[in-house]
C-alpha atoms as a PDB file:
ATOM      1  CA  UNK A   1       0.000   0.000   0.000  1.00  0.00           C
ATOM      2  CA  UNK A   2       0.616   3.721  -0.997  1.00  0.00           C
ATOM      3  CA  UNK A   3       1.331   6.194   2.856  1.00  0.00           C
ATOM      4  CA  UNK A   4      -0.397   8.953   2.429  1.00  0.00           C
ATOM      5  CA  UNK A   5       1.522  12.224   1.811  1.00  0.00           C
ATOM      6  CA  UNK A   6      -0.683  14.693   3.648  1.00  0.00           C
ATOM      7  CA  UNK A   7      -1.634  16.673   0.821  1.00  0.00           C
ATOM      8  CA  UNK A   8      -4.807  17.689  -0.989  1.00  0.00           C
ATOM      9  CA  UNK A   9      -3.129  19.355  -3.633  1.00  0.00           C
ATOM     10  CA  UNK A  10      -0.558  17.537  -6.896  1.00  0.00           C
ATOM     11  CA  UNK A  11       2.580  19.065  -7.775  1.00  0.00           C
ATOM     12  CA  UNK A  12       2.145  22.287 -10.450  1.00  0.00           C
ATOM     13  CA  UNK A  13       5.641  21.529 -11.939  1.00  0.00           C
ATOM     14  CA  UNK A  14       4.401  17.675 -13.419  1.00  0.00           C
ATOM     15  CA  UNK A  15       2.078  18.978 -16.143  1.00  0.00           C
ATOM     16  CA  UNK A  16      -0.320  16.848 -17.993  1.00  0.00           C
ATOM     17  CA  UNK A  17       0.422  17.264 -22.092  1.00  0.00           C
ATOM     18  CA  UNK A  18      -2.477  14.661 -23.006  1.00  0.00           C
ATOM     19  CA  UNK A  19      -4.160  17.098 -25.227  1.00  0.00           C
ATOM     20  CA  UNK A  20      -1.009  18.165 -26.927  1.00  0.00           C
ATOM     21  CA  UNK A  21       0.430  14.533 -27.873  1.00  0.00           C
ATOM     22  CA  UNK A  22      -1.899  11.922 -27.410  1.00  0.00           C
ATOM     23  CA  UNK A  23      -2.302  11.514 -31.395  1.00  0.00           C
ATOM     24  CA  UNK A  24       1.597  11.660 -32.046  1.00  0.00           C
ATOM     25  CA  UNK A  25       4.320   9.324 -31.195  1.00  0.00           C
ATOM     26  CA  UNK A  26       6.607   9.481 -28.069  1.00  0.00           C
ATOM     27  CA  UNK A  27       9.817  10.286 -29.564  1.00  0.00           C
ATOM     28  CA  UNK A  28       7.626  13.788 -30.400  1.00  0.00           C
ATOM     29  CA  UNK A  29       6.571  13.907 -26.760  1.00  0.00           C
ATOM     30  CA  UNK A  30      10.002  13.050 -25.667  1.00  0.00           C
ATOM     31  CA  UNK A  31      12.337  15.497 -27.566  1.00  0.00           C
ATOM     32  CA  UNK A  32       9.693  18.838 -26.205  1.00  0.00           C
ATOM     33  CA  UNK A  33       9.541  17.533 -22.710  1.00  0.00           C
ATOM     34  CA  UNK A  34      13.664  17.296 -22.489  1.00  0.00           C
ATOM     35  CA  UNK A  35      13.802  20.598 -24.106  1.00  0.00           C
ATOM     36  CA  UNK A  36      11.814  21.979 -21.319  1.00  0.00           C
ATOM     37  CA  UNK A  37      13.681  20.047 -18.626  1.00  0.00           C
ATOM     38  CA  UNK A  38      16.730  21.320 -19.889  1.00  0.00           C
ATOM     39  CA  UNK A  39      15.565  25.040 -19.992  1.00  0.00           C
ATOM     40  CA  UNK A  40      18.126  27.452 -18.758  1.00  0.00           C
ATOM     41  CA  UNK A  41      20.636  24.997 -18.330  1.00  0.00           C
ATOM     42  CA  UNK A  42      18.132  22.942 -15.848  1.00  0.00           C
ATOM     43  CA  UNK A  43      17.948  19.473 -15.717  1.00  0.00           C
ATOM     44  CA  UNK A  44      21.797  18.537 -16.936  1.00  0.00           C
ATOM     45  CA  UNK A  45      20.576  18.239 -20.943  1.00  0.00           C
ATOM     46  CA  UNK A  46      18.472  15.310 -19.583  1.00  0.00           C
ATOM     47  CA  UNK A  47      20.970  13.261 -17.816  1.00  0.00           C
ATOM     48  CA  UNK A  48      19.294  11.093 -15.579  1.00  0.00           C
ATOM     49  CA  UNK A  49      15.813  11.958 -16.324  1.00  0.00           C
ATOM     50  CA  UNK A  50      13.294   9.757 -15.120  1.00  0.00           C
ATOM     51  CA  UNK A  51      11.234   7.666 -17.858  1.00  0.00           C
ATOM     52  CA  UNK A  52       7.673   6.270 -16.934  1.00  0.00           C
ATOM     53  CA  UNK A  53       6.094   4.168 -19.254  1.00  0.00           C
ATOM     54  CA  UNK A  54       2.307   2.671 -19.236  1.00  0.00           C
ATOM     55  CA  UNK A  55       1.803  -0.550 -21.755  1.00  0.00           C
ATOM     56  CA  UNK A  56      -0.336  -1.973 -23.495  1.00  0.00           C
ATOM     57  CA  UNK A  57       1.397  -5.622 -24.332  1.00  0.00           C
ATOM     58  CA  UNK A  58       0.862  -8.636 -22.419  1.00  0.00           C
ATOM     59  CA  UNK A  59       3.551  -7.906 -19.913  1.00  0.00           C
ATOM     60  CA  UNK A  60       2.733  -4.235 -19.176  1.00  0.00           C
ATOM     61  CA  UNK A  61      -0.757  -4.645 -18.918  1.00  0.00           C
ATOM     62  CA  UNK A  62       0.217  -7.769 -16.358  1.00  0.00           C
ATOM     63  CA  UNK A  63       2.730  -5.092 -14.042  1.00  0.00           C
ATOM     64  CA  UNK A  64      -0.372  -2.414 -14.361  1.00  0.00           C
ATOM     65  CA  UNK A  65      -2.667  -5.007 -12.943  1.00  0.00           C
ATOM     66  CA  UNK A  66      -0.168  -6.329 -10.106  1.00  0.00           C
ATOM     67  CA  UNK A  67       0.132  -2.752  -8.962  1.00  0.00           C
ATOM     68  CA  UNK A  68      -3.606  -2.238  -8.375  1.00  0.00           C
ATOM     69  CA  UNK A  69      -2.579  -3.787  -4.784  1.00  0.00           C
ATOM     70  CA  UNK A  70      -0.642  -0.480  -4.079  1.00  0.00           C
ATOM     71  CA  UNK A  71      -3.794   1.640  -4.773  1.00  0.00           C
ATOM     72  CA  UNK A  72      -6.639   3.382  -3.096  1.00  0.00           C
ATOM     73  CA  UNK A  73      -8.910   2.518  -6.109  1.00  0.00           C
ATOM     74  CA  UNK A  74      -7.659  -0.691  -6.441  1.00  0.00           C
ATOM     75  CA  UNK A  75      -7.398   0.077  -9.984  1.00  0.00           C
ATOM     76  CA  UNK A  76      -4.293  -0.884 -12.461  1.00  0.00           C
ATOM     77  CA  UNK A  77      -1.217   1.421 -12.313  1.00  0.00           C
ATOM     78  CA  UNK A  78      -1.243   4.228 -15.132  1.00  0.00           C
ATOM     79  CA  UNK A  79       3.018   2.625 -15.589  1.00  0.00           C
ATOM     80  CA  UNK A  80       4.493  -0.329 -16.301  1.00  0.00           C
ATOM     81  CA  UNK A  81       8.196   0.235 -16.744  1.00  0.00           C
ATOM     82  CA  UNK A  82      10.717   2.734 -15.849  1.00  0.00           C
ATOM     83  CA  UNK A  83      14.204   3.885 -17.219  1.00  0.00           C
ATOM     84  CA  UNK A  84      17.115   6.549 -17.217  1.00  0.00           C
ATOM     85  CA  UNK A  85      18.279   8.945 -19.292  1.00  0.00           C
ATOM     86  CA  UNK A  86      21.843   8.194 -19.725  1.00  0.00           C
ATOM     87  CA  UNK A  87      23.079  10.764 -21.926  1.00  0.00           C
ATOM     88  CA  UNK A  88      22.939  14.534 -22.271  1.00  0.00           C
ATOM     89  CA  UNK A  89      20.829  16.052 -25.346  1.00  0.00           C
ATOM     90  CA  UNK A  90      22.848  16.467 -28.517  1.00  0.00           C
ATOM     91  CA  UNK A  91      23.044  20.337 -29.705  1.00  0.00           C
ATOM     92  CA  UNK A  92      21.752  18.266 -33.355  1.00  0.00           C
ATOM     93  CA  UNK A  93      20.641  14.742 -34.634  1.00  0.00           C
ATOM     94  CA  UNK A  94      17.986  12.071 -33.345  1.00  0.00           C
ATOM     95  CA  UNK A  95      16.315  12.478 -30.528  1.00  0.00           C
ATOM     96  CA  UNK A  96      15.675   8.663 -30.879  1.00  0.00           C
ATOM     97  CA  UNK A  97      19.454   7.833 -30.252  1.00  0.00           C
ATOM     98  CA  UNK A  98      20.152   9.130 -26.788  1.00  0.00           C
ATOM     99  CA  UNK A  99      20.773   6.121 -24.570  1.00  0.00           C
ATOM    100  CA  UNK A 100      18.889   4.812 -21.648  1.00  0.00           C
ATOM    101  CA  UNK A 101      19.951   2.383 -18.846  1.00  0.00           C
ATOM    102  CA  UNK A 102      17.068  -0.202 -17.655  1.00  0.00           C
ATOM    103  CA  UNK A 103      15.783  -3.598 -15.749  1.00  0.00           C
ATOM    104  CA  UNK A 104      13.920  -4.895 -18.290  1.00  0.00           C
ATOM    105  CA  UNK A 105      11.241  -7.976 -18.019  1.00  0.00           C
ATOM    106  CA  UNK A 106      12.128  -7.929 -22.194  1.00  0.00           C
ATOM    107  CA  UNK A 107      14.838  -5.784 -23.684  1.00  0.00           C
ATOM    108  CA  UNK A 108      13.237  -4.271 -26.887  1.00  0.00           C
ATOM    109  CA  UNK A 109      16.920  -4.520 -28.226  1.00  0.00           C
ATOM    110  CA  UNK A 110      16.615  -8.500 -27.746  1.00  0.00           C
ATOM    111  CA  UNK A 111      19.339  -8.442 -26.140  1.00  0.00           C
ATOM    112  CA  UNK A 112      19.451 -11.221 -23.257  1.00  0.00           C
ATOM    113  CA  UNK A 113      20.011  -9.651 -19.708  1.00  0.00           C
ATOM    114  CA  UNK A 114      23.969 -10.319 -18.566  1.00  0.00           C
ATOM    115  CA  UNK A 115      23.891 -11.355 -14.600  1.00  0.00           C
ATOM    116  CA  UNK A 116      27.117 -10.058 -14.197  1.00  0.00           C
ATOM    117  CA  UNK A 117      25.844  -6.719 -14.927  1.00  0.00           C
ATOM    118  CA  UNK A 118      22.780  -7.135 -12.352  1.00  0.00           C
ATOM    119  CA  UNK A 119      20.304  -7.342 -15.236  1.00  0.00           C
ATOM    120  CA  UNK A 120      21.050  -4.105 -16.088  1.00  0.00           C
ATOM    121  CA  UNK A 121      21.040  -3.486 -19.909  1.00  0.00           C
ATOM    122  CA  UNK A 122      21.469  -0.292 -22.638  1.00  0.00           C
ATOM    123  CA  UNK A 123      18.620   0.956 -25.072  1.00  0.00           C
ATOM    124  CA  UNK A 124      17.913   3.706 -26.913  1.00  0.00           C
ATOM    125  CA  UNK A 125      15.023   6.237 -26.671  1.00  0.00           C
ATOM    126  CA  UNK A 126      13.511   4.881 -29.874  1.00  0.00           C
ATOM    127  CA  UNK A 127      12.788   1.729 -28.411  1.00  0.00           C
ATOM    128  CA  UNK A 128       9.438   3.321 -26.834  1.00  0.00           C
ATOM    129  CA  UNK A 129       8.462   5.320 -29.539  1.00  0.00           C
ATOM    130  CA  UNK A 130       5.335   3.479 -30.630  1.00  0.00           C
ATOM    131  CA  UNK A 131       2.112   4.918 -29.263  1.00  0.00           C
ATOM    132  CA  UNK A 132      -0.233   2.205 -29.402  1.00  0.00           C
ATOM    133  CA  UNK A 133       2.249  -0.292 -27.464  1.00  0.00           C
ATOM    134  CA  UNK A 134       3.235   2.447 -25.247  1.00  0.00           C
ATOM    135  CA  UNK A 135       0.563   4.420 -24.251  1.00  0.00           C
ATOM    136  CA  UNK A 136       1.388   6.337 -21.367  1.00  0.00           C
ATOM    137  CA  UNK A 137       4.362   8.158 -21.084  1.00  0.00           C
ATOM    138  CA  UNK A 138       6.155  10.886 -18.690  1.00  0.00           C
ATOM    139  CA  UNK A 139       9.661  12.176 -18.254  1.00  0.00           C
ATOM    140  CA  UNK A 140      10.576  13.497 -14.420  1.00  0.00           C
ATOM    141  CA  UNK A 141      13.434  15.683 -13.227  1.00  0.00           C
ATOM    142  CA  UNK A 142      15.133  16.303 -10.100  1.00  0.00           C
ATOM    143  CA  UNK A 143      16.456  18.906  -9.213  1.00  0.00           C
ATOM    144  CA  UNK A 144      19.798  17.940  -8.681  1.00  0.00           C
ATOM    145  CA  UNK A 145      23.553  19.549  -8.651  1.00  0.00           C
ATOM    146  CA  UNK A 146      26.148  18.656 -11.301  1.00  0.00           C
ATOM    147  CA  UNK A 147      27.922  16.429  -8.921  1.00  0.00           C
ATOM    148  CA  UNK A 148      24.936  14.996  -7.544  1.00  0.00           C
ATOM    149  CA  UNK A 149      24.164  13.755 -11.566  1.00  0.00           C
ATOM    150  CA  UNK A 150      27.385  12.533 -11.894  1.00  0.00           C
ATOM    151  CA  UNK A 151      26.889  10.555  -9.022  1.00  0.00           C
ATOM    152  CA  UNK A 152      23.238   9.158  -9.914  1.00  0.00           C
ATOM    153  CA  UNK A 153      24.702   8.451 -13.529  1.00  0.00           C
ATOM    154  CA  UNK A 154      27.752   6.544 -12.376  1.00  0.00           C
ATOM    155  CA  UNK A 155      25.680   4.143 -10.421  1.00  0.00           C
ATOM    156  CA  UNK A 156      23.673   3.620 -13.442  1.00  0.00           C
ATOM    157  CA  UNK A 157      25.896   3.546 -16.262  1.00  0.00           C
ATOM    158  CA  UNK A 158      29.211   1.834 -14.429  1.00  0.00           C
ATOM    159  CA  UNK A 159      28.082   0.469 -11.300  1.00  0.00           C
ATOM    160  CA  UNK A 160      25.590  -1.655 -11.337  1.00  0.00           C
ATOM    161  CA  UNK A 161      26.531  -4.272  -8.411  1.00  0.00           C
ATOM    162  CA  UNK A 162      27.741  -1.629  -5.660  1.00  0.00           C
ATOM    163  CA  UNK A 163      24.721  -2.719  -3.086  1.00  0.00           C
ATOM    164  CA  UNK A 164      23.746  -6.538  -4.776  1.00  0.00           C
ATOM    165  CA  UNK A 165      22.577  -7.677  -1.559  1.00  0.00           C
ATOM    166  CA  UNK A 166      19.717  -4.960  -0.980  1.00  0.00           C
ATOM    167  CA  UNK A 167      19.453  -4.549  -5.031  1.00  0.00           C
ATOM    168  CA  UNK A 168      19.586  -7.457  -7.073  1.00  0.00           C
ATOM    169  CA  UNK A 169      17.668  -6.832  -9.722  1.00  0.00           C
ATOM    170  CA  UNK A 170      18.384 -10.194 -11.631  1.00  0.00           C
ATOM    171  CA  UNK A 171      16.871 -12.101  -8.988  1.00  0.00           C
ATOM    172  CA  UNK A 172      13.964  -9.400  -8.620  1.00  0.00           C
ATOM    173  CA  UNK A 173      13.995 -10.090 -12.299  1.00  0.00           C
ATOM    174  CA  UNK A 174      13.542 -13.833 -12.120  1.00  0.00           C
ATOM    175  CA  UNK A 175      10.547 -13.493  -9.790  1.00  0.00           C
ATOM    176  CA  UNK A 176       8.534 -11.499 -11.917  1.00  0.00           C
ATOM    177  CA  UNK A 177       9.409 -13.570 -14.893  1.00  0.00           C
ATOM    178  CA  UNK A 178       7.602 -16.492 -12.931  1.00  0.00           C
ATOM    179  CA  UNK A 179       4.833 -14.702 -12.169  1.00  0.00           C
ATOM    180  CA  UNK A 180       4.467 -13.771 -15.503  1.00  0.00           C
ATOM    181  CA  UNK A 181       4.369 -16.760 -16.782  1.00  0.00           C
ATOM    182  CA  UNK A 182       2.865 -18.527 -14.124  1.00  0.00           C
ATOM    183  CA  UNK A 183      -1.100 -18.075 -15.735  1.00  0.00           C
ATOM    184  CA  UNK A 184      -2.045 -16.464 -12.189  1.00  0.00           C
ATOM    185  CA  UNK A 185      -0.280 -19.452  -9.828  1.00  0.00           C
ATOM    186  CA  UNK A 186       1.759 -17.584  -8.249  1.00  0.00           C
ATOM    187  CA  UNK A 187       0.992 -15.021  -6.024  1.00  0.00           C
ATOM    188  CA  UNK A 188       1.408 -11.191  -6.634  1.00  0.00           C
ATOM    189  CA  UNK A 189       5.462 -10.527  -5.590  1.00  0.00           C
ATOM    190  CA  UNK A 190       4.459  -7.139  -4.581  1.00  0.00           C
ATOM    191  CA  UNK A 191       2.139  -8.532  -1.828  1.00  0.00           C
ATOM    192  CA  UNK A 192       5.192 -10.940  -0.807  1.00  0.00           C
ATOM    193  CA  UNK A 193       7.359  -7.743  -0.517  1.00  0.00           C
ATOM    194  CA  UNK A 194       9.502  -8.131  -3.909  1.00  0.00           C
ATOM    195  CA  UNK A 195      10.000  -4.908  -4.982  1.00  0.00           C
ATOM    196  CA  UNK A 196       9.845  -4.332  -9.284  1.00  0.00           C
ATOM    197  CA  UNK A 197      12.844  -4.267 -11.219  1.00  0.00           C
ATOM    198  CA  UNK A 198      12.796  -1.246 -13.360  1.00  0.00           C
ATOM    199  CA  UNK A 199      11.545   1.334 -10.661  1.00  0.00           C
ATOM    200  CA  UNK A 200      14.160  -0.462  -7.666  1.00  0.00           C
ATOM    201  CA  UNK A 201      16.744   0.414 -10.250  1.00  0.00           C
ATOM    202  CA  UNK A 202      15.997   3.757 -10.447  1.00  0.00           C
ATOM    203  CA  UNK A 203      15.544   4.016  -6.519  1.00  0.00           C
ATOM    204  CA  UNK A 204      19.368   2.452  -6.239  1.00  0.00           C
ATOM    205  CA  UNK A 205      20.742   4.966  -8.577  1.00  0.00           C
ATOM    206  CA  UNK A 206      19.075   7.751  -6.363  1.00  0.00           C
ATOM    207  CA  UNK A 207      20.155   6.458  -3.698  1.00  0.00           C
ATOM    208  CA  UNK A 208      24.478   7.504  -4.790  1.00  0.00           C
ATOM    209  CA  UNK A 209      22.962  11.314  -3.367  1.00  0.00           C
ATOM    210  CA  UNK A 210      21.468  10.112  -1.311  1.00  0.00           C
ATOM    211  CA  UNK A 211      18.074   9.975  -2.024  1.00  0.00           C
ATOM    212  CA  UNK A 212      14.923   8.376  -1.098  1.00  0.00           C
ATOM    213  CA  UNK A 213      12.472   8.676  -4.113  1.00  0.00           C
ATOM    214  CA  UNK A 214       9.620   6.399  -2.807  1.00  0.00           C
ATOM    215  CA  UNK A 215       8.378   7.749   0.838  1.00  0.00           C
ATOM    216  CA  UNK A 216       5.254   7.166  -0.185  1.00  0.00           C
ATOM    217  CA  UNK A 217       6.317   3.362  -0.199  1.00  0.00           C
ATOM    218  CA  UNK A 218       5.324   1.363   3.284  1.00  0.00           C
ATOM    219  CA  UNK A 219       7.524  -0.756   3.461  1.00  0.00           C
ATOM    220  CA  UNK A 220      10.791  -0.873   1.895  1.00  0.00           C
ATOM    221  CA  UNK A 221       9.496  -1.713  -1.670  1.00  0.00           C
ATOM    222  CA  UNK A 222       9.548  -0.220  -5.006  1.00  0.00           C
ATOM    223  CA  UNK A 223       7.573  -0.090  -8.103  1.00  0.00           C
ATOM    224  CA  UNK A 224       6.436   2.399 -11.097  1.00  0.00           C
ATOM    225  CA  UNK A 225       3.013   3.545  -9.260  1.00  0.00           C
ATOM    226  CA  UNK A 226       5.372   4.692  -6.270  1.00  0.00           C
ATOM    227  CA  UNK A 227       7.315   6.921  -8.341  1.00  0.00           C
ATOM    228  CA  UNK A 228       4.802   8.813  -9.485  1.00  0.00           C
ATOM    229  CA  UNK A 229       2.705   8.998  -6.260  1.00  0.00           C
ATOM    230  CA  UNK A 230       5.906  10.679  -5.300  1.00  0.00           C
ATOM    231  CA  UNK A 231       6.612  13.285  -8.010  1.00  0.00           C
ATOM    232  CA  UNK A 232       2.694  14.150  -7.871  1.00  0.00           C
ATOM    233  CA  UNK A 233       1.811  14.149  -4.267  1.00  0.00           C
ATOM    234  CA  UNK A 234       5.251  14.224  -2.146  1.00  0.00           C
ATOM    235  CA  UNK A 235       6.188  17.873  -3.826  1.00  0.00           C
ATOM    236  CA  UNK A 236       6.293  19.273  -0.377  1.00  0.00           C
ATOM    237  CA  UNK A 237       8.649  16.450   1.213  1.00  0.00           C
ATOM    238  CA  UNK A 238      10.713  16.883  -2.154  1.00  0.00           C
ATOM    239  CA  UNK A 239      11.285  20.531  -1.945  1.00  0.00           C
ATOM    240  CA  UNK A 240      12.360  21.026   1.555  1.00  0.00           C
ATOM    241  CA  UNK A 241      15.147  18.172   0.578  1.00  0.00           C
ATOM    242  CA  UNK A 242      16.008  20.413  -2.323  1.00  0.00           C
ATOM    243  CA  UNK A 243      15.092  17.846  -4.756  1.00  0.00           C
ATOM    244  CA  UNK A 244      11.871  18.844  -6.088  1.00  0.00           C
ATOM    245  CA  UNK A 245      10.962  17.221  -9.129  1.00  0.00           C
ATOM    246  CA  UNK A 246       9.531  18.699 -12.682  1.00  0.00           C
ATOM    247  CA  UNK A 247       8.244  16.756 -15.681  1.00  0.00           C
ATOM    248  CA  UNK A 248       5.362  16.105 -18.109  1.00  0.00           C
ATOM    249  CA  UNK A 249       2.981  13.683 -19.029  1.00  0.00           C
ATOM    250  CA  UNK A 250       0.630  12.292 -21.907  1.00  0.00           C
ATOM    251  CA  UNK A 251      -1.789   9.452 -21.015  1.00  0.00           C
ATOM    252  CA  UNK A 252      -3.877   7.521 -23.718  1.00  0.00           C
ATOM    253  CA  UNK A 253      -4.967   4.478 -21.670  1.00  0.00           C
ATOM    254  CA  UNK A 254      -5.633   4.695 -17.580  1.00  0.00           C
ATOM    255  CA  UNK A 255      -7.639   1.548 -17.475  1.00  0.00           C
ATOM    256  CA  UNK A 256      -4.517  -0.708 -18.621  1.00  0.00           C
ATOM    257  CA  UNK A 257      -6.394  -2.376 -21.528  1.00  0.00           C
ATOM    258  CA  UNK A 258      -4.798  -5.023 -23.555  1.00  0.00           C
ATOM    259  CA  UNK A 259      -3.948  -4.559 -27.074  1.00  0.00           C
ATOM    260  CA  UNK A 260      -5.245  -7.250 -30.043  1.00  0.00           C
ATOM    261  CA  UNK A 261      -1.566 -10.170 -30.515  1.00  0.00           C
ATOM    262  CA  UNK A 262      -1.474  -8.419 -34.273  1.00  0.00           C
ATOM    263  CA  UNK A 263      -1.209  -5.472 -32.703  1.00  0.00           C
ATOM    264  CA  UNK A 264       1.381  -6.068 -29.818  1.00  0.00           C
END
């Protein structure tokens, strides 16, 4: 379950662009919302910007579902799957080419997940381009200092096995595979206390600052739907930390519906 930040009012800086780019892809949505992140020499030309992502396969729609567990409404998460930014914006040339750093359940690369590297694997912003697979999307930014960034982006791009006893995201990894395919035998890992993957990686790269990005968690677990409680409700908590977090959204499915097998 989801504590309770206090407050009756979401954070102004995480602005809803529905309207704006729910009929174009995400690489669109992506290249204006890092341009505005990276205003005035803000946000570190995207380094380490957060990436949400709400799907509409057979997997994402699965995670949105699990998360339901973590909700007042009991409904399905708006997310799925979460990444980094792992590369500054280029002054010129595809937006679609900056690298991310991710857990992945499947890497859209197809490239098999190396347990020496903790499951963590490279991708490319293009990967999640497609609107109809991935329907929701969002980009977050904390406010962070140059050092701090460097810090966040050396855990994520170099370091993946600094704290494998608290993190291990190819075990985490495992887990979730089984439930996947387990047809609804095996119990919800999120009600067992198994954090997910792709939003505990995140949390461990935060945590170089230090920084706890899920308070809204009760107990110490970690998934998409915490991450954005946080950045939407937690602004208050965020800010007196001096890490208060900016971004923008577009959402074109809430109620996690699965897409036709031609389709996905």
């Amino acid at each position: 379950m989801i504590r309770h930040s206090g407050s009756t009012e979401k954070n102004a800086r995480v602005q809803d662009w529905s309207k704006e780019y729910g009929e174009k892809d995400n690489l669109e949505f992506f290249a204006a919302a890092l341009g505005e992140l990276t205003k005035d020499d803000a946000g570190h030309g995207g380094l380490m910007t957060i990436g949400l992502l709400g799907q509409r396969d057979l997997p994402g729609v699965t995670l949105r579902h699990a998360q339901a567990v973590l909700r007042w409404d009991l409904r399905p998460s708006l997310w799925s799957h979460t990444f980094l930014v792992a590369g500054r914006l280029p002054d010129s040339g595809e937006i679609g080419k900056l690298p991310i750093r991710e857990v992945s359940i499947y890497s859209r690369t197809g490239r098999f997940p190396e347990p020496a590297n903790n499951a963590v694997s490279a991708a490319t912003l293009d990967a999640y381009n497609d609107p109809k697979v991935d329907a929701n999307v969002a980009l977050l930014a904390v406010a962070m200092s140059e050092t701090e960034v460097e810090q966040v982006a050396d855990r994520a791009i170099s370091h993946p096995n600094l704290d494998r006893l608290r993190y291990d995201f190819w075990e985490t990894l495992g887990i979730w595979a089984s439930y996947l395919w387990s047809g609804g035998l095996r119990p919800n890992p999120l009600r067992e206390g198994f954090p997910m993957f792709s939003s505990a990686f995140v949390e461990y790269c935060y945590e170089a600052i230090p920084l706890d990005l899920s308070p809204a968690a009760s107990e110490r677990n970690s998934a998409p739907e915490h991450l954005w409680n946080s950045a939407v409700w937690w602004d208050e908590a965020f800010t007196e930390f001096r890490h208060p977090i900016s971004g923008y959204f577009c959402l074109r499915d809430k109620g996690g519906a699965l897409l036709d097998p031609e389709v996905s």
